[in-house]
Every structure is written in structure tokens, then in C-alpha cells.
C-alpha atoms as a PDB file:
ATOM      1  CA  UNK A   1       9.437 -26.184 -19.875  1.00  0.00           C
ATOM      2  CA  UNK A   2      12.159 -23.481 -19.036  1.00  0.00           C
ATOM      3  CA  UNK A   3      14.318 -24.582 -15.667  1.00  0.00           C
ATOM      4  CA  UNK A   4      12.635 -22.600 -12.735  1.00  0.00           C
ATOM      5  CA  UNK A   5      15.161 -22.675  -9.751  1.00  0.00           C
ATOM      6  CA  UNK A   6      13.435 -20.475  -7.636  1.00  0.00           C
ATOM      7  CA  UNK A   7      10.301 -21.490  -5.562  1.00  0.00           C
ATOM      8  CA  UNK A   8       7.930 -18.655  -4.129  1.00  0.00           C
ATOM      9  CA  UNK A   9       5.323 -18.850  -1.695  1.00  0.00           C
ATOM     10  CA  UNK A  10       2.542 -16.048  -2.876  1.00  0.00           C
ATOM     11  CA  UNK A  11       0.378 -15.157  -0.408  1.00  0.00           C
ATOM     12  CA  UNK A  12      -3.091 -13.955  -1.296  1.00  0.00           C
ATOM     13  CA  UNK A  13      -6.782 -13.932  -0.379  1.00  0.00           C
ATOM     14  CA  UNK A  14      -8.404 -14.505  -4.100  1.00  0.00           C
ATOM     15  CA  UNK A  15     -11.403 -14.337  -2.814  1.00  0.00           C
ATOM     16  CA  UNK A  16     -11.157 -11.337  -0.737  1.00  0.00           C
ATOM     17  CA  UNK A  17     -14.029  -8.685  -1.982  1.00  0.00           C
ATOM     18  CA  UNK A  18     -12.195  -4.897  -2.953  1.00  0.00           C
ATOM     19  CA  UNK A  19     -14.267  -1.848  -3.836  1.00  0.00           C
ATOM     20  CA  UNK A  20     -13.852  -1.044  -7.961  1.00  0.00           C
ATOM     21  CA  UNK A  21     -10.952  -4.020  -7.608  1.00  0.00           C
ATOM     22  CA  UNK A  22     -10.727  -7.517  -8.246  1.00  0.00           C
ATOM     23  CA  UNK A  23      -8.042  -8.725  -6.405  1.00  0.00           C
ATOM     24  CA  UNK A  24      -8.018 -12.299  -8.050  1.00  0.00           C
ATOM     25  CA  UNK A  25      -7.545 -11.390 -11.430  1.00  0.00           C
ATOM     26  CA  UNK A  26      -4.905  -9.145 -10.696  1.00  0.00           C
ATOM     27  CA  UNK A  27      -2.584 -12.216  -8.691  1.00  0.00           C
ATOM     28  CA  UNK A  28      -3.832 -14.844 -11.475  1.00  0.00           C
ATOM     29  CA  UNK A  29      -2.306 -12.322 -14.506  1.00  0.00           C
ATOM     30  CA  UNK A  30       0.879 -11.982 -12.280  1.00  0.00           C
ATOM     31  CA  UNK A  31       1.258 -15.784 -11.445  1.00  0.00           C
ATOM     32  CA  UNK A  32       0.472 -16.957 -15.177  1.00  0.00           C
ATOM     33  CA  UNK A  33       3.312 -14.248 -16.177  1.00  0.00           C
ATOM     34  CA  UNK A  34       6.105 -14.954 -13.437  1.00  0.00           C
ATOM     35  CA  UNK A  35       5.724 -19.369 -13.482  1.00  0.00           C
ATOM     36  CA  UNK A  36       7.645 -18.648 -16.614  1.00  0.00           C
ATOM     37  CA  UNK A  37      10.309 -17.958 -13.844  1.00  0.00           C
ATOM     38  CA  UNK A  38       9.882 -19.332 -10.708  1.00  0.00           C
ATOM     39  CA  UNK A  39       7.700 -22.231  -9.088  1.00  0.00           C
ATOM     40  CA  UNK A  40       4.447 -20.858  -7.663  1.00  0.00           C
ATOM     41  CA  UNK A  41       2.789 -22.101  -4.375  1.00  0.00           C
ATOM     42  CA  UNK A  42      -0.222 -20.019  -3.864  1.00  0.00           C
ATOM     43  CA  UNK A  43      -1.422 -19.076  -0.075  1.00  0.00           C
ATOM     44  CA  UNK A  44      -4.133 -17.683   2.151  1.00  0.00           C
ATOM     45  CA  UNK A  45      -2.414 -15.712   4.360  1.00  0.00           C
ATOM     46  CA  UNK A  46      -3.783 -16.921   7.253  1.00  0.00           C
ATOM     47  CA  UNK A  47      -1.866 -20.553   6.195  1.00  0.00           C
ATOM     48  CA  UNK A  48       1.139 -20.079   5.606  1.00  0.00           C
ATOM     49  CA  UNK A  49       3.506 -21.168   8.535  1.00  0.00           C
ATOM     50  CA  UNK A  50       3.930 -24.858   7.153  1.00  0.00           C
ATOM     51  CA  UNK A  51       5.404 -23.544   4.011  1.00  0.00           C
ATOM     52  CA  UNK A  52       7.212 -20.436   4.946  1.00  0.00           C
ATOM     53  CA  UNK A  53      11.061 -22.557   5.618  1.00  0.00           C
ATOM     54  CA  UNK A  54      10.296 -25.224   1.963  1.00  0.00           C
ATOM     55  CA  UNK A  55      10.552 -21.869  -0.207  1.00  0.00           C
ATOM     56  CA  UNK A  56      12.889 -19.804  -1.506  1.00  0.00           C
ATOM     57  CA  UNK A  57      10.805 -16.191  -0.888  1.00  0.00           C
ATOM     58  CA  UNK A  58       7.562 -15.478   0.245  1.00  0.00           C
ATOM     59  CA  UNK A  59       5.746 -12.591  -1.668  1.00  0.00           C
ATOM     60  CA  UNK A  60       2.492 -11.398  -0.093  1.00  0.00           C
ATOM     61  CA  UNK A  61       0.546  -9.666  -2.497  1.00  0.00           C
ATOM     62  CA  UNK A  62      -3.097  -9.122  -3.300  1.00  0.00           C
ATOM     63  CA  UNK A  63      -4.108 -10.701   0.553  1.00  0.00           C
ATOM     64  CA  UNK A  64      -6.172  -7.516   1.622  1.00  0.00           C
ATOM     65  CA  UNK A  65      -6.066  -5.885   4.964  1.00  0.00           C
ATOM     66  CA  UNK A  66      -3.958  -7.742   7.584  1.00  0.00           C
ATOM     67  CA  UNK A  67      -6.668  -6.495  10.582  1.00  0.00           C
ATOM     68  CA  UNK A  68      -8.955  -9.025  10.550  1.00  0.00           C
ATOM     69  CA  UNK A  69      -6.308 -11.412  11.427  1.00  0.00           C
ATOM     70  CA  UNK A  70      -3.695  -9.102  13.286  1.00  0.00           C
ATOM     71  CA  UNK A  71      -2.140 -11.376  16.015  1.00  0.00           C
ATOM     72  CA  UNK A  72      -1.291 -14.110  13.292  1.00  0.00           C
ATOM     73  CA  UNK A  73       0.383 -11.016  10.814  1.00  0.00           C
ATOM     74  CA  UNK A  74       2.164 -10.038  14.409  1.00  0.00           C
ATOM     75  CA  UNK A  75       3.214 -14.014  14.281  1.00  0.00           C
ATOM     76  CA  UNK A  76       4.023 -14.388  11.095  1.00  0.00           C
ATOM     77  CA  UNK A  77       6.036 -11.298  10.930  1.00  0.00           C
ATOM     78  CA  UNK A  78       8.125 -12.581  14.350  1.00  0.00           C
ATOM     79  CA  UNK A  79       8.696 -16.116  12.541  1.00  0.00           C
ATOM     80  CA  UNK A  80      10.450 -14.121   9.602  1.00  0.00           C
ATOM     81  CA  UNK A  81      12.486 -12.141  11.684  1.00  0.00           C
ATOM     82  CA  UNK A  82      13.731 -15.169  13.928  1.00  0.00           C
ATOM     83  CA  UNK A  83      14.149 -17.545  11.118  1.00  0.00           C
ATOM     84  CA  UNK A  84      15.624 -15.254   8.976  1.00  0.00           C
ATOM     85  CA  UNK A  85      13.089 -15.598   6.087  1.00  0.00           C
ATOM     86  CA  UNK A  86      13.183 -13.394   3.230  1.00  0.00           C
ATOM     87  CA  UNK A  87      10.016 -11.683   2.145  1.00  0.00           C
ATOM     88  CA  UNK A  88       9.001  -9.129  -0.405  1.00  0.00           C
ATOM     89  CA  UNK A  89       8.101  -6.567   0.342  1.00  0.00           C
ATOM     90  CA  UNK A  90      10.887  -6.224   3.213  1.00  0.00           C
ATOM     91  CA  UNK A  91       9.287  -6.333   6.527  1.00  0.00           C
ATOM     92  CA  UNK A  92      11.515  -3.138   7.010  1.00  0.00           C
ATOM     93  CA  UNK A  93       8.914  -0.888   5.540  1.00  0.00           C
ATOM     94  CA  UNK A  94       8.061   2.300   8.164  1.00  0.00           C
ATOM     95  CA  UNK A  95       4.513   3.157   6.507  1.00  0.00           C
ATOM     96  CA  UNK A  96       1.726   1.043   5.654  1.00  0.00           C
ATOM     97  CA  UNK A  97       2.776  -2.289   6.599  1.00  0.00           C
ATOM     98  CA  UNK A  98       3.531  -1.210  10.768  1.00  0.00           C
ATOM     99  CA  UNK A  99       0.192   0.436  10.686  1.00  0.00           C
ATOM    100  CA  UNK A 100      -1.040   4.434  10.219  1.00  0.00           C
ATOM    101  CA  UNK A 101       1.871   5.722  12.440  1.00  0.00           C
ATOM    102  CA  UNK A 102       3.732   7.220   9.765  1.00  0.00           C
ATOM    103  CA  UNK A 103       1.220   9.776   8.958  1.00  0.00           C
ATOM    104  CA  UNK A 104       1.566  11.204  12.451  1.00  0.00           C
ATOM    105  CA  UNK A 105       5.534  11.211  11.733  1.00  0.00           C
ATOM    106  CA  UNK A 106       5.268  12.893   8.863  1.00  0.00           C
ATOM    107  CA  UNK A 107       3.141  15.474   9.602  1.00  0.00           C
ATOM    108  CA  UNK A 108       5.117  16.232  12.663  1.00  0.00           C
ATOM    109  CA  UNK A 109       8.226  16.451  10.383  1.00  0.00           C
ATOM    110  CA  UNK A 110       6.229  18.855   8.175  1.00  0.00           C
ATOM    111  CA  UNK A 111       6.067  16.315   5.329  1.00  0.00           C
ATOM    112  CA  UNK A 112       3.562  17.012   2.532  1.00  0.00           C
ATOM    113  CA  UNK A 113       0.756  14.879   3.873  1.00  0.00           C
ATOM    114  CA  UNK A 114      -2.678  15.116   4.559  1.00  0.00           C
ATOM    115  CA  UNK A 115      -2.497  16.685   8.514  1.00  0.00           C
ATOM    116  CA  UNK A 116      -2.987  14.068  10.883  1.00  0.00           C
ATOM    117  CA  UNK A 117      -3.669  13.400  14.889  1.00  0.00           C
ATOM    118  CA  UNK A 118      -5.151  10.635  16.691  1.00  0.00           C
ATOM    119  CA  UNK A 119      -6.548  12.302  19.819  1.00  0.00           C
ATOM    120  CA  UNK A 120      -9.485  15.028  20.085  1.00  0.00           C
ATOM    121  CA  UNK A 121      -7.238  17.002  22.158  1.00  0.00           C
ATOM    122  CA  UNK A 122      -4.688  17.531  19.248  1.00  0.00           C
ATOM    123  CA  UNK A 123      -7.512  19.130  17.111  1.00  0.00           C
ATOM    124  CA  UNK A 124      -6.400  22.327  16.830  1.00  0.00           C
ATOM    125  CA  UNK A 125      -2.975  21.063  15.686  1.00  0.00           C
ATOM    126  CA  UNK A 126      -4.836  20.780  12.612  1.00  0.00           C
ATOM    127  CA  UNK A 127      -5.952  23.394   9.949  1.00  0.00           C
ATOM    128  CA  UNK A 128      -9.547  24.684  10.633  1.00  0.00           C
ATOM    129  CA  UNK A 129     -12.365  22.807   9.246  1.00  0.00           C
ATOM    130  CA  UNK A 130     -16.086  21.918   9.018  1.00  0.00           C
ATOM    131  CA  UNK A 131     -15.964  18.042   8.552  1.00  0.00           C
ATOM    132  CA  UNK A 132     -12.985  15.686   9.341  1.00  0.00           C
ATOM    133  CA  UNK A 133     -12.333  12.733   8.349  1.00  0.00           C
ATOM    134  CA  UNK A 134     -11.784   9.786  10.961  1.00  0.00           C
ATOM    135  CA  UNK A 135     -10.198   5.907   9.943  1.00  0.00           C
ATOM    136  CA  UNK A 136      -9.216   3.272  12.164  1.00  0.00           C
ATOM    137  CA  UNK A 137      -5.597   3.176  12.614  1.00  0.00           C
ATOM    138  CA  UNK A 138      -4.930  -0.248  11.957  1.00  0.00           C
ATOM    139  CA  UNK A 139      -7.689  -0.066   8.319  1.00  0.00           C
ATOM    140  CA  UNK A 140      -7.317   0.041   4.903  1.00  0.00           C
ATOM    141  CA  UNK A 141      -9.301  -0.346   2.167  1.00  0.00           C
ATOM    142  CA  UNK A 142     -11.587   2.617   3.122  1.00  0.00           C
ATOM    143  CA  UNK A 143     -12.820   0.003   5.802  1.00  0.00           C
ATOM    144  CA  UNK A 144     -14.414   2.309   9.076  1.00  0.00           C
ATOM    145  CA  UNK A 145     -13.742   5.425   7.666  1.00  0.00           C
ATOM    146  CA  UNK A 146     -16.087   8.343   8.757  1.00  0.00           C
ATOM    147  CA  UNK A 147     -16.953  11.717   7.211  1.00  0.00           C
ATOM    148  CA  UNK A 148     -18.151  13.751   9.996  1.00  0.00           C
ATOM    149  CA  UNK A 149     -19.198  17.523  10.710  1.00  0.00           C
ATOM    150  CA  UNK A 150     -16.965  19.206  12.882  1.00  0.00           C
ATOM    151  CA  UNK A 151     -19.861  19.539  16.007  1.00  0.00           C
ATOM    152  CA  UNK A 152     -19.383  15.292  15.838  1.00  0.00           C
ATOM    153  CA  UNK A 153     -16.032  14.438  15.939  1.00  0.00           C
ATOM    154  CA  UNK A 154     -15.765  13.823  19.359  1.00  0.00           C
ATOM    155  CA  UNK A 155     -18.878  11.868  19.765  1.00  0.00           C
ATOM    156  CA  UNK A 156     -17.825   9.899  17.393  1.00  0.00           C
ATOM    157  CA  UNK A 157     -14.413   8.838  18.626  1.00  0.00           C
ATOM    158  CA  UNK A 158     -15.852   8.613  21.939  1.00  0.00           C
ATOM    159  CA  UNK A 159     -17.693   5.952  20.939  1.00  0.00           C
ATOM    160  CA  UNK A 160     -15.288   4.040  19.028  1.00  0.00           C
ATOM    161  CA  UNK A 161     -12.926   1.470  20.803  1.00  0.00           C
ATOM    162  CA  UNK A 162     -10.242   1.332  18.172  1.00  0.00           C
ATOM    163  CA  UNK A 163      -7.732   3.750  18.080  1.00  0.00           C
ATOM    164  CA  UNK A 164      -8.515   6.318  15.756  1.00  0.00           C
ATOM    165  CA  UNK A 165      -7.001   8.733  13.145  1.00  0.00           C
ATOM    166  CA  UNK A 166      -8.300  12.561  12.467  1.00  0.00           C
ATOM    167  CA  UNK A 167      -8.253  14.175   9.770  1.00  0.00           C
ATOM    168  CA  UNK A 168      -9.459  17.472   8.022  1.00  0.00           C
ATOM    169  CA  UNK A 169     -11.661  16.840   5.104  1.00  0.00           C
ATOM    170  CA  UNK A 170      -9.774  18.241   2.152  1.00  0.00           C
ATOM    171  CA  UNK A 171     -11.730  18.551  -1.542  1.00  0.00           C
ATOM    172  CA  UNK A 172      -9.230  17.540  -3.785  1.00  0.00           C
ATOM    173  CA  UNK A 173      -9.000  17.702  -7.905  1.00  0.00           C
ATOM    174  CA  UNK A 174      -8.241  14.322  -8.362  1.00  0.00           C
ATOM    175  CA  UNK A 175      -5.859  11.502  -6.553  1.00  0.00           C
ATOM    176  CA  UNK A 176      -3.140  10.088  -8.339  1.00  0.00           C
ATOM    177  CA  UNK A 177      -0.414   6.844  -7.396  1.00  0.00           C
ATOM    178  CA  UNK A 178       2.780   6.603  -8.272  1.00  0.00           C
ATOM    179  CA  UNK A 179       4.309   3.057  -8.418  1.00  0.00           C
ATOM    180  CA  UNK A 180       8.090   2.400  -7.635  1.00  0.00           C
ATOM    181  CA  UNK A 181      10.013  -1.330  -8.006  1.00  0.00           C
ATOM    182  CA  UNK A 182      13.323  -1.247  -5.033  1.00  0.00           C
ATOM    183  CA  UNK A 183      13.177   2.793  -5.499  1.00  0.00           C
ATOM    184  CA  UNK A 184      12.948   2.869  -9.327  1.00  0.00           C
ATOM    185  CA  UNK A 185       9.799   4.116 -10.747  1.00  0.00           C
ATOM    186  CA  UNK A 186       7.254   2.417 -12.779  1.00  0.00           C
ATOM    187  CA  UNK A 187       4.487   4.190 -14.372  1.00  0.00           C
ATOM    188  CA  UNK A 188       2.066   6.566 -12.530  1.00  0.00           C
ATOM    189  CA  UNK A 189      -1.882   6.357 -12.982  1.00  0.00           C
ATOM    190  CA  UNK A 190      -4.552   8.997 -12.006  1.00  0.00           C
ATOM    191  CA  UNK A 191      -8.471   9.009 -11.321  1.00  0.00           C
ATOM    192  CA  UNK A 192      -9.637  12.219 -12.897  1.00  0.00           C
ATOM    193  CA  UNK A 193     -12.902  11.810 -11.288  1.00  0.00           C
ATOM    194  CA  UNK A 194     -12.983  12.071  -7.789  1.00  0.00           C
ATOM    195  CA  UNK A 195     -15.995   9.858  -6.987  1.00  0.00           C
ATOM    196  CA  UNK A 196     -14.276   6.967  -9.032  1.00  0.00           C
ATOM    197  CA  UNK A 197     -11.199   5.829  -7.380  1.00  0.00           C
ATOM    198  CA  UNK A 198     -10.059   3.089  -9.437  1.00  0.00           C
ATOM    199  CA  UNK A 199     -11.441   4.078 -12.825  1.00  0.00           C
ATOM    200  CA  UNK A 200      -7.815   4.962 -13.684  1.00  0.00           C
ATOM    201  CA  UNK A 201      -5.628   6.786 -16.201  1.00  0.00           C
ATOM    202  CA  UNK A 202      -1.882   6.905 -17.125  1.00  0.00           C
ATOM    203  CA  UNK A 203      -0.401  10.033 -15.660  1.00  0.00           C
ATOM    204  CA  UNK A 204       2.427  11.747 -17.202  1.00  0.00           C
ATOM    205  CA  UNK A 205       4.703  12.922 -14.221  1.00  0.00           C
ATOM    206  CA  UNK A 206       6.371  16.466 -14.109  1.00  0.00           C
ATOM    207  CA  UNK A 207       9.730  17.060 -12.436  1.00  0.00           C
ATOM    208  CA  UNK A 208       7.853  18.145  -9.112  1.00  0.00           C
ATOM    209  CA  UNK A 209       5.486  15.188  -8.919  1.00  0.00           C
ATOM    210  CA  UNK A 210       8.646  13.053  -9.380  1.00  0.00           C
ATOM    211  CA  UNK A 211      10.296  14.908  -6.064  1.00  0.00           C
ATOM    212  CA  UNK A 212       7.247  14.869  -4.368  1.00  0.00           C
ATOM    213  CA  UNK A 213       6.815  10.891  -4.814  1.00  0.00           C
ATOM    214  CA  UNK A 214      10.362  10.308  -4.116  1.00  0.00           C
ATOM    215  CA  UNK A 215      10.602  11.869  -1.407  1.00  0.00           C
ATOM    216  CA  UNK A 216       8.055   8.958   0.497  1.00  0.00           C
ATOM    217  CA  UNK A 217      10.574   6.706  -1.380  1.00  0.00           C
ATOM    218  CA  UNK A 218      13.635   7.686   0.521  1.00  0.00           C
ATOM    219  CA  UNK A 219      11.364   8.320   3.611  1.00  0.00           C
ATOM    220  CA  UNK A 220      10.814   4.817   3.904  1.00  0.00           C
ATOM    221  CA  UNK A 221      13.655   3.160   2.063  1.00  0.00           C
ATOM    222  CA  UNK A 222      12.656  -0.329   2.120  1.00  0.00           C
ATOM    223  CA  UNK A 223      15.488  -2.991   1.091  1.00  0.00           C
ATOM    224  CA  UNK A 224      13.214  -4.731  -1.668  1.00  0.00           C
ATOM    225  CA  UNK A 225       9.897  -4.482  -3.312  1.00  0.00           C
ATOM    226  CA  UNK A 226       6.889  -2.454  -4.551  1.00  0.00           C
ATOM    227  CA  UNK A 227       5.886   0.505  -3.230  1.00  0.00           C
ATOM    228  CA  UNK A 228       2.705   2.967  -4.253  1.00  0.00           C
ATOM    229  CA  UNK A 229       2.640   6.257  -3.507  1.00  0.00           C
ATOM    230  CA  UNK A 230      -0.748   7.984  -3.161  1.00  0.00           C
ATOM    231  CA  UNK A 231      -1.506  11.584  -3.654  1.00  0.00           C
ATOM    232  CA  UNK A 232      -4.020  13.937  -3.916  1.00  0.00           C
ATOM    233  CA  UNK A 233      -4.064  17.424  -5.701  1.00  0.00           C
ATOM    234  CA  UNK A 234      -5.511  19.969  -4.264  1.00  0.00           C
ATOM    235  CA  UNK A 235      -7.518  22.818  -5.096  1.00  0.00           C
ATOM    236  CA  UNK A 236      -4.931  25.347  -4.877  1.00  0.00           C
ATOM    237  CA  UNK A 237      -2.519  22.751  -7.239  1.00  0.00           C
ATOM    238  CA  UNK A 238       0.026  20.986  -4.354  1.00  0.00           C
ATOM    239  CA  UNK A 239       0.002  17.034  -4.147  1.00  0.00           C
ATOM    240  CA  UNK A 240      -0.589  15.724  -0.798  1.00  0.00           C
ATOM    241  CA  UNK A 241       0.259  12.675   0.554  1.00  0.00           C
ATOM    242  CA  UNK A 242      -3.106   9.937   1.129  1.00  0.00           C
ATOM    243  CA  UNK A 243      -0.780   6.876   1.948  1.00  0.00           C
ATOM    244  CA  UNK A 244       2.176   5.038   1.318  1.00  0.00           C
ATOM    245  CA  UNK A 245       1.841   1.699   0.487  1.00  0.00           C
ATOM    246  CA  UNK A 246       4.524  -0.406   1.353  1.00  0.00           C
ATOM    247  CA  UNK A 247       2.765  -4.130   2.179  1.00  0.00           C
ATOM    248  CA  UNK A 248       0.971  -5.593  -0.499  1.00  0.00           C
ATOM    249  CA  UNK A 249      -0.227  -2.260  -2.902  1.00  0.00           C
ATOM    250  CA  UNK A 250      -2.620  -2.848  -5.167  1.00  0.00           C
ATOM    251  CA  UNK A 251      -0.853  -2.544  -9.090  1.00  0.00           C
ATOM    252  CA  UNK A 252      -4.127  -1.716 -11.295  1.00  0.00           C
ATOM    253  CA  UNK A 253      -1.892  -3.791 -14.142  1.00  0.00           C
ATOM    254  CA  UNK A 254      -4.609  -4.710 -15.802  1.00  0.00           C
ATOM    255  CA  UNK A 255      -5.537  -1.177 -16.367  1.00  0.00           C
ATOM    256  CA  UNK A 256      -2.590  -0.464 -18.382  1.00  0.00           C
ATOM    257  CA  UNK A 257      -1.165  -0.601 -21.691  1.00  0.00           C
ATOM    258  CA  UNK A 258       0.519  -4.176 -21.974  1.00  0.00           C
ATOM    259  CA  UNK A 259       3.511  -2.868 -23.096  1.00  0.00           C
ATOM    260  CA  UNK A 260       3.818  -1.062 -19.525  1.00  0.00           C
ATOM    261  CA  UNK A 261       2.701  -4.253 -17.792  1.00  0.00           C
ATOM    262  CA  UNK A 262       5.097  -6.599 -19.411  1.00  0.00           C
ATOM    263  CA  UNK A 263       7.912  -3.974 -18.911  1.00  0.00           C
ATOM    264  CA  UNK A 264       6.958  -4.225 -15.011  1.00  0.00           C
ATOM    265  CA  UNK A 265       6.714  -7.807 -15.036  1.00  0.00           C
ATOM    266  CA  UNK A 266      10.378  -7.891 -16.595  1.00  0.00           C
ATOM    267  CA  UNK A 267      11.663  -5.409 -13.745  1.00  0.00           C
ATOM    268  CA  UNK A 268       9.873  -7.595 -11.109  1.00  0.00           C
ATOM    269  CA  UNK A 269      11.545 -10.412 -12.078  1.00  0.00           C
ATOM    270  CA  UNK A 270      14.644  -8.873 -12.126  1.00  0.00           C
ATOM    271  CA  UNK A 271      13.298  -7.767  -8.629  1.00  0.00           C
ATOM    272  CA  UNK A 272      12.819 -10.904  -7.521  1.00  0.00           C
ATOM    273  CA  UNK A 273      15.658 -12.650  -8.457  1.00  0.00           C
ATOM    274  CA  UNK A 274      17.888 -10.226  -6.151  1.00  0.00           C
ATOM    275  CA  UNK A 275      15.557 -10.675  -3.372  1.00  0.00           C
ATOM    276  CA  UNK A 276      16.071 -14.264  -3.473  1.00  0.00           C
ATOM    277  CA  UNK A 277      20.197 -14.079  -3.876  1.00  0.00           C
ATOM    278  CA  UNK A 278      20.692 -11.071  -1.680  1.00  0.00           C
END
């Protein structure tokens, strides 16, 4: 057996259920791949203060949405900044992994994102409409999301007691994701069908989808780790921005050709490796 110096704590919920995903296989291809490399402690993220100081990095991956266990992501996040633990991803992300916030940056800096406001009186910040869309704005995973008529917005949020998100409801030709290793891209993948999120395609980038993604890239300019960029094109042809995932994104490698998965399993170990020596 090859020397593995290098011990990593990988933090995942394999039993966590995903819509069109299987979050499980995903983490067990990785693992089986990358304990060529490094020793492999595998975690629920809800247990992993007794081993966070014994390893060497602490990778959370596949472990779902961190809101059904917020105060403890809130604690585990204040143990790595006080102990000085390294992580990857970074825990110096500004988009998915702090929350929905960013969206409201962005679209006050006139990024291209899907428009977005978090109180009924900031409606008519947005364009005009007939439905909206409205998600919590600590979710993910689709998880409380509402399509609503216009006439039931604010019923709606009046009767939620989560902070919420607005949005206009935009038909859209398709959604794409572009996937990035410490700024470098990856591979891209589309769902030509709208109604079938994760039944996935390799996308061939052109020059303006690469500035569009790349943009979010240096937006958020994380020191280390995996990044997915989510889009959606429009009727009219521009790429909007869904979400930027900058926690634990969701790779779809087993939807790929191998030769592009074992050619991001090489760069991730490279990734790795610099995480751990930085």
C-alpha cells in the first residue's frame, strides 16, 4: 500500500435523501479514488468536533443542507476559526456557504443574477411579473421554495416565519453549472430539459459563458476548493445567475465521461495537497 501522509476528515450525510441525486454514491466514488492518497475518516456532520484537531484537513462534501442543524454549523464554523483548522472549501466563501445574502449583493451591484429582494416592500425593485418565486433564505436543495401568482405573494410571506427571498419567475431554456477547482475550471454540464434538473449533459463553453462564470469566481474568491456556478439561459439568450455554490456543491461525477472524472480527481488531489501545506 502506497505511503498516505495526509489524514482527512470527510464530512458527509450518506444517507441524506437528494431529488434526481444520490449523494452516497457520489462521496463513496470520491473516497475509493482519493484513499489512494490520503487516510479517510468519514463523518456525519453533526459529529465531528472530537475529530476536527487528530486530522490534517477536514473536507465537507456531500452533507446536504446545513439548516436543519444551523447553530452546530454556526459552532463548528467558530471552532475552525479559533483553532485555526483548515477546511476545504475555505470558510472564506461570500455566497452559498454564509447563506442567500449574496444574491441581494449582487443584484444591488447589477450583477447578472436572477433579481432578488427579501421584503414585500422592495417588490417593485424587481422587473414586473405574474408569479414570483419565494425560498427560505437559509434553504437549499429546492427545500420551501414557492411558486406563487403575483395577487399571493404577500400572503404568503406573511405567513411564513423564516426570512424569505423574492423572486420573479423567469422561464428559462435550460440551466447549466459550471464547475471550477481554486479558480481553474473543470468541465461544465447542462440539463437541456427544463423539468429534469439533474438529467445532465456536457456543455461546451463559449468565450462569454466562460466570462460570465468567472466573473462569480473572482466575486467570491475563495482561498481553496470547489466551486459550481449555476446559470440559467434565458429566453432572449443571456445566462443568469441561479446560485453559487461555494460549501459542499454537488459534482454530478458520475455523470461524466471517466476520462473527465479522473482528470478532476487528479486536480483535486493536487488541490488538496496545497490545502493541507498552505
Amino acid at each position: 500500500m502506497k505511503w498516505r501522509p495526509y489524514t482527512l476528515l470527510w464530512v458527509t450525510d450518506l444517507y441524506y435523501e437528494a431529488k434526481g441525486r444520490n449523494y452516497y454514491e457520489e462521496d463513496l466514488f470520491l473516497t475509493s479514488h482519493l484513499r489512494q492518497y490520503f487516510r479517510i475518516i468519514l463523518c456525519h456532520p453533526e459529529d465531528t468536533e472530537p475529530f476536527e484537531g487528530a486530522v490534517d484537513l477536514i473536507v465537507f462534501r456531500n452533507a446536504g443542507p446545513v439548516a436543519p442543524y444551523q447553530d452546530q454549523y454556526e459552532a463548528f464554523r467558530d471552532r475552525i476559526r479559533k483553532l485555526q483548522l483548515r477546511t476545504y472549501n475555505s470558510l472564506d466563501g461570500r455566497a452559498d456557504m454564509n447563506g442567500k445574502a449574496y444574491l441581494l449583493e449582487l443584484t444591488a451591484a447589477d450583477y447578472p443574477v436572477i433579481p432578488t429582494v427579501d421584503h414585500i416592500d422592495q417588490l417593485r425593485r424587481l422587473p414586473d411579473s405574474t408569479e414570483y418565486i419565494i425560498k427560505p433564505f437559509n434553504g437549499a436543495d429546492s427545500h420551501g421554495v414557492q411558486r406563487l401568482p403575483a395577487d399571493r405573494v404577500q400572503q404568503a410571506l406573511t405567513a411564513c416565519s423564516q426570512r424569505m427571498l423574492i423572486q420573479p419567475y423567469i422561464p428559462f431554456e435550460y440551466e447549466v453549472s459550471f464547475y471550477y477547482i481554486d479558480h481553474e475550471f473543470q468541465y461544465a454540464l447542462h440539463a437541456p430539459d427544463p423539468q429534469q434538473r439533474w438529467k445532465l449533459e456536457l456543455y461546451d463553453p463559449q468565450p462569454a459563458d466562460f466570462a460570465f462564470a468567472e466573473q462569480f469566481i473572482r466575486w467570491n474568491h475563495i482561498r481553496c476548493g470547489i466551486q459550481r456556478v449555476d446559470a440559467c439561459r434565458t429566453a432572449s439568450g443571456e445566462l443568469l445567475l441561479v446560485e453559487l455554490e461555494d460549501l459542499n456543491p454537488y459534482l454530478s461525477l458520475l455523470d461524466i465521461p471517466v476520462n473527465y472524472s479522473r482528470r478532476f480527481i487528479s486536480r483535486m488531489v493536487q488541490s488538496l495537497k496545497q490545502a493541507i501545506r498552505a
